[in-house]
Structure formats: C-alpha cells, structure tokens
PDB file of N, CA and C in Angstrom:
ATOM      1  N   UNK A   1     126.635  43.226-196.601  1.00  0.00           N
ATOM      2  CA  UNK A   1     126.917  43.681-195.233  1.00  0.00           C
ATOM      3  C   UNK A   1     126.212  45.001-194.932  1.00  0.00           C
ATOM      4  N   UNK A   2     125.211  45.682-195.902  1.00  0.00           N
ATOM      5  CA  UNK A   2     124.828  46.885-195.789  1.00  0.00           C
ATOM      6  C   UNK A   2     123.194  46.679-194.988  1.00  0.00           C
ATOM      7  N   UNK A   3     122.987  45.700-194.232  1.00  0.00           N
ATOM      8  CA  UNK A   3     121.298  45.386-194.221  1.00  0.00           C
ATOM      9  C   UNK A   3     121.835  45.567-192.654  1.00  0.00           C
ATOM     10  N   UNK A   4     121.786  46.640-192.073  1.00  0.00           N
ATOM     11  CA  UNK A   4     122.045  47.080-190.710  1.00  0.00           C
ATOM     12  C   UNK A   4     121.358  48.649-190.312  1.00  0.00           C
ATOM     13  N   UNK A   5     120.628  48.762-191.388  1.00  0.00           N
ATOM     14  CA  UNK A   5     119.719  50.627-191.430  1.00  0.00           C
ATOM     15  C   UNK A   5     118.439  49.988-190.510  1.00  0.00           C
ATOM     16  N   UNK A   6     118.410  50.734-189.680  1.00  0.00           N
ATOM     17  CA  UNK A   6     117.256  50.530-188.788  1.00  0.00           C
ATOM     18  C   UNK A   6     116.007  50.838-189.554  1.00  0.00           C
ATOM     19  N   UNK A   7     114.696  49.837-189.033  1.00  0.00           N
ATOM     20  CA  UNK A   7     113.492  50.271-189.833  1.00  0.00           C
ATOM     21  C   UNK A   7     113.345  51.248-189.388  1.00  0.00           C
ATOM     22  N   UNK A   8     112.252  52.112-190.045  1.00  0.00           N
ATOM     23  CA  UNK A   8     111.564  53.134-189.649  1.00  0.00           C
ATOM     24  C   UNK A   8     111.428  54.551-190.257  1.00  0.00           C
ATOM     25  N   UNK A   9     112.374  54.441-191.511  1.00  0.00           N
ATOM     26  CA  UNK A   9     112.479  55.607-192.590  1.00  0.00           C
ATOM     27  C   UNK A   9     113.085  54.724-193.848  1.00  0.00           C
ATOM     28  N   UNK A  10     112.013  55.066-194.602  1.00  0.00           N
ATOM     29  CA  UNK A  10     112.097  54.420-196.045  1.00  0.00           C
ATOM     30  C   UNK A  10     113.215  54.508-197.023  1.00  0.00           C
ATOM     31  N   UNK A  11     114.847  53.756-196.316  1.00  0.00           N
ATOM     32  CA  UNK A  11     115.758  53.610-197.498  1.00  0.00           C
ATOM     33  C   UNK A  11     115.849  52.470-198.518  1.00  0.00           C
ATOM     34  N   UNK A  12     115.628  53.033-199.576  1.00  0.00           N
ATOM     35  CA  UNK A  12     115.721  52.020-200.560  1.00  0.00           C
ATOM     36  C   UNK A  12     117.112  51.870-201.292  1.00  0.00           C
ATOM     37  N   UNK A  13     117.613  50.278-200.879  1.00  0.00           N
ATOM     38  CA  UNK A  13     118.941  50.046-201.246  1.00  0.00           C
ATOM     39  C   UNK A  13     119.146  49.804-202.231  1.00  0.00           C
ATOM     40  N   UNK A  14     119.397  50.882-203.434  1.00  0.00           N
ATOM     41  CA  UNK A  14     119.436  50.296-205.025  1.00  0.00           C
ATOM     42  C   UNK A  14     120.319  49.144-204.627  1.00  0.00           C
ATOM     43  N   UNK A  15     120.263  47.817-205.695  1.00  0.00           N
ATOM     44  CA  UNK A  15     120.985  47.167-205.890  1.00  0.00           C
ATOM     45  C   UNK A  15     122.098  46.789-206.343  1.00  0.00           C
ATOM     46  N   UNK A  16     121.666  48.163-207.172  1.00  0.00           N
ATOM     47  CA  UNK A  16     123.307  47.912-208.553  1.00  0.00           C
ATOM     48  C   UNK A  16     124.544  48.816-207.540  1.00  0.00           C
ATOM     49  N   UNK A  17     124.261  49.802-206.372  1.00  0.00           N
ATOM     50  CA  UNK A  17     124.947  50.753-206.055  1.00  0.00           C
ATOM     51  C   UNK A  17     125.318  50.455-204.697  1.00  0.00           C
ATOM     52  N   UNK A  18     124.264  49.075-203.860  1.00  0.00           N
ATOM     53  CA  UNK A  18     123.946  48.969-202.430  1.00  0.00           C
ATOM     54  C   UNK A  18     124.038  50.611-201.782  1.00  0.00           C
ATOM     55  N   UNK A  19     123.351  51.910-202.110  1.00  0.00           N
ATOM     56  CA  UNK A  19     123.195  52.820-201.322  1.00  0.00           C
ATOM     57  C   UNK A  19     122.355  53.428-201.436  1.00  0.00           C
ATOM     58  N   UNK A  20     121.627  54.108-200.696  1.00  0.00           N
ATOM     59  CA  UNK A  20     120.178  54.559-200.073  1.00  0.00           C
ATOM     60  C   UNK A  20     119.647  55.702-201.256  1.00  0.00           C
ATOM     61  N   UNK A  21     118.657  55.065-202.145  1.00  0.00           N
ATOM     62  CA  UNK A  21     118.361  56.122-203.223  1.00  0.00           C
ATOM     63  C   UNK A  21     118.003  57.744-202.796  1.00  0.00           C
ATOM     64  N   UNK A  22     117.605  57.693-201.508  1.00  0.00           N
ATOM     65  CA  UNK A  22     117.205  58.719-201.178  1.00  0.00           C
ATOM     66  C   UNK A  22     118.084  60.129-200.549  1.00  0.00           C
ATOM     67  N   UNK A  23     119.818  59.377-200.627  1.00  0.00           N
ATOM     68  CA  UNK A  23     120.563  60.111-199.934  1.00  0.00           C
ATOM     69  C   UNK A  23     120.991  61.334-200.733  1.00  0.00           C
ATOM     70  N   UNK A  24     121.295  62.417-200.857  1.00  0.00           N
ATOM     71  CA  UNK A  24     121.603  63.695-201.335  1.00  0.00           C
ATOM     72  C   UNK A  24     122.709  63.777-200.639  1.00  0.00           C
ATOM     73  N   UNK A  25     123.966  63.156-201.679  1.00  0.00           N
ATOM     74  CA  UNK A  25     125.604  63.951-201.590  1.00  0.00           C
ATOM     75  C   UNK A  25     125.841  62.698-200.380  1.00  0.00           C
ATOM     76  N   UNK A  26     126.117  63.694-199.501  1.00  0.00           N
ATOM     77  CA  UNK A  26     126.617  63.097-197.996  1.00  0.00           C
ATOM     78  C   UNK A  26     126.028  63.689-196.777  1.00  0.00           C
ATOM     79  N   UNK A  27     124.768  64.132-197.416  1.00  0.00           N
ATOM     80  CA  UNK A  27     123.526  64.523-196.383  1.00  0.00           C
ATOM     81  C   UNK A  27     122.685  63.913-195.875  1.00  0.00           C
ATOM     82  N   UNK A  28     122.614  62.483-196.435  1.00  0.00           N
ATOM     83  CA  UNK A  28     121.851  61.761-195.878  1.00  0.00           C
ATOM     84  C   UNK A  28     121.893  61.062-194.874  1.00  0.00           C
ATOM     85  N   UNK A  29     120.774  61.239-193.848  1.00  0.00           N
ATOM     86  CA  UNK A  29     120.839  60.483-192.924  1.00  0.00           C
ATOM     87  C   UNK A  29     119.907  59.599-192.048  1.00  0.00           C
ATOM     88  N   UNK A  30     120.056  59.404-191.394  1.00  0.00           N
ATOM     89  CA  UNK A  30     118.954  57.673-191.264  1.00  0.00           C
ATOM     90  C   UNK A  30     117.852  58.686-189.851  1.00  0.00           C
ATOM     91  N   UNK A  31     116.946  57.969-189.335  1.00  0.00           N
ATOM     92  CA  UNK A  31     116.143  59.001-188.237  1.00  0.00           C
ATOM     93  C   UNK A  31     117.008  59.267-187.068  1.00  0.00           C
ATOM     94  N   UNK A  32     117.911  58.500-186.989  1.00  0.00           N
ATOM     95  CA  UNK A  32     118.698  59.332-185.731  1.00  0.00           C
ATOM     96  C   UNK A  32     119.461  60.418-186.022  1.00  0.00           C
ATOM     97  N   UNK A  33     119.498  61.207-187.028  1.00  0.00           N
ATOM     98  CA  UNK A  33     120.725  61.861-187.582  1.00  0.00           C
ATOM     99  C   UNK A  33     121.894  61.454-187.347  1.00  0.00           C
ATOM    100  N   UNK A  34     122.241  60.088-187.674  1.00  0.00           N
ATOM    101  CA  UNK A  34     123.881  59.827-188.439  1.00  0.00           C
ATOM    102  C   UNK A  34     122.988  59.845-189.622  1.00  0.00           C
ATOM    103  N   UNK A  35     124.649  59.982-190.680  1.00  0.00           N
ATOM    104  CA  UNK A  35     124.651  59.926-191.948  1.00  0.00           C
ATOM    105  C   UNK A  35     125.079  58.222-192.261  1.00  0.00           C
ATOM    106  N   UNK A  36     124.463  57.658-193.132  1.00  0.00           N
ATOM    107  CA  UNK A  36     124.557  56.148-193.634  1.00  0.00           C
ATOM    108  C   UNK A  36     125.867  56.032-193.947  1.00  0.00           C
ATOM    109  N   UNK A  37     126.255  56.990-194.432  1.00  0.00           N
ATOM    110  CA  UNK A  37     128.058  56.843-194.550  1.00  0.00           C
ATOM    111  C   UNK A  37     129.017  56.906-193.204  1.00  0.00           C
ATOM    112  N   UNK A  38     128.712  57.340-192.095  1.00  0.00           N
ATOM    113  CA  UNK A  38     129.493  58.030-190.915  1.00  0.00           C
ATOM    114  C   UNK A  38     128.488  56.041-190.329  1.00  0.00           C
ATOM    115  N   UNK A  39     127.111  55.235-190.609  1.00  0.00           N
ATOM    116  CA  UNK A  39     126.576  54.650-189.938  1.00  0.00           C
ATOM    117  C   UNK A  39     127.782  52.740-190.545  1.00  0.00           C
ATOM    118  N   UNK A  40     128.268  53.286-191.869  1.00  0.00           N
ATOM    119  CA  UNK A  40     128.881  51.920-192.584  1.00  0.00           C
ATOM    120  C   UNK A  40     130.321  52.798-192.870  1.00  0.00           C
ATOM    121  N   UNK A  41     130.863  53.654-191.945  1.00  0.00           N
ATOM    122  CA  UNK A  41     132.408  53.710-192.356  1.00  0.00           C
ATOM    123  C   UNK A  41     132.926  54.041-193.848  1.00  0.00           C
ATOM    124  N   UNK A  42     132.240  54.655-193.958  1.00  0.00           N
ATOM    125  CA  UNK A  42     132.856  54.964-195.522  1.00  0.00           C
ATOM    126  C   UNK A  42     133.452  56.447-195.327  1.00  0.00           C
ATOM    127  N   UNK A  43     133.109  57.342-194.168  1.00  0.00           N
ATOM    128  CA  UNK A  43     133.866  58.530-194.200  1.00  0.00           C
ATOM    129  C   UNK A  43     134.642  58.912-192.695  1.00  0.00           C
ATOM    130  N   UNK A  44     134.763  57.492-192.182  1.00  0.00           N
ATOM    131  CA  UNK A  44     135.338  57.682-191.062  1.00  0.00           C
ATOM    132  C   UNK A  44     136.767  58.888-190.917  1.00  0.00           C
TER     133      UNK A  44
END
C-alpha cells in the first residue's frame, strides 16, 4: 500500500523495511515538503 510517492525525487523503497532509504529520522520529505510519514499516516 506504500506505492503512492509521487515521481519526481528519487525514493528508494527498501524492501525489507518498505521505507524511503533516503529519509533521515523523520525529516524526510517527498518534493512537496510533506514528510512520507505525515504522506502514509504513521505520525498522524
């Protein structure tokens, strides 16, 4: 259910973890500035 990251900035979805190798903590965030966590509810 995690294949909803808009193209256009290179997240790579480890597999073993389904989350964006590139994210640092809970800083990461996709080109619109949300964070992938605030974008899939994990820190609502």
């Amino acid at each position: 259910m995690i294949g909803r990251i808009k193209p256009g900035r290179k997240v790579n979805l480890s597999i073993r973890t389904k989350e964006p190798e590139y994210k640092l903590g809970t800083r990461a965030v996709d080109r619109y500035g949300r964070s992938w966590r605030y974008m899939h509810g994990v820190n609502k």
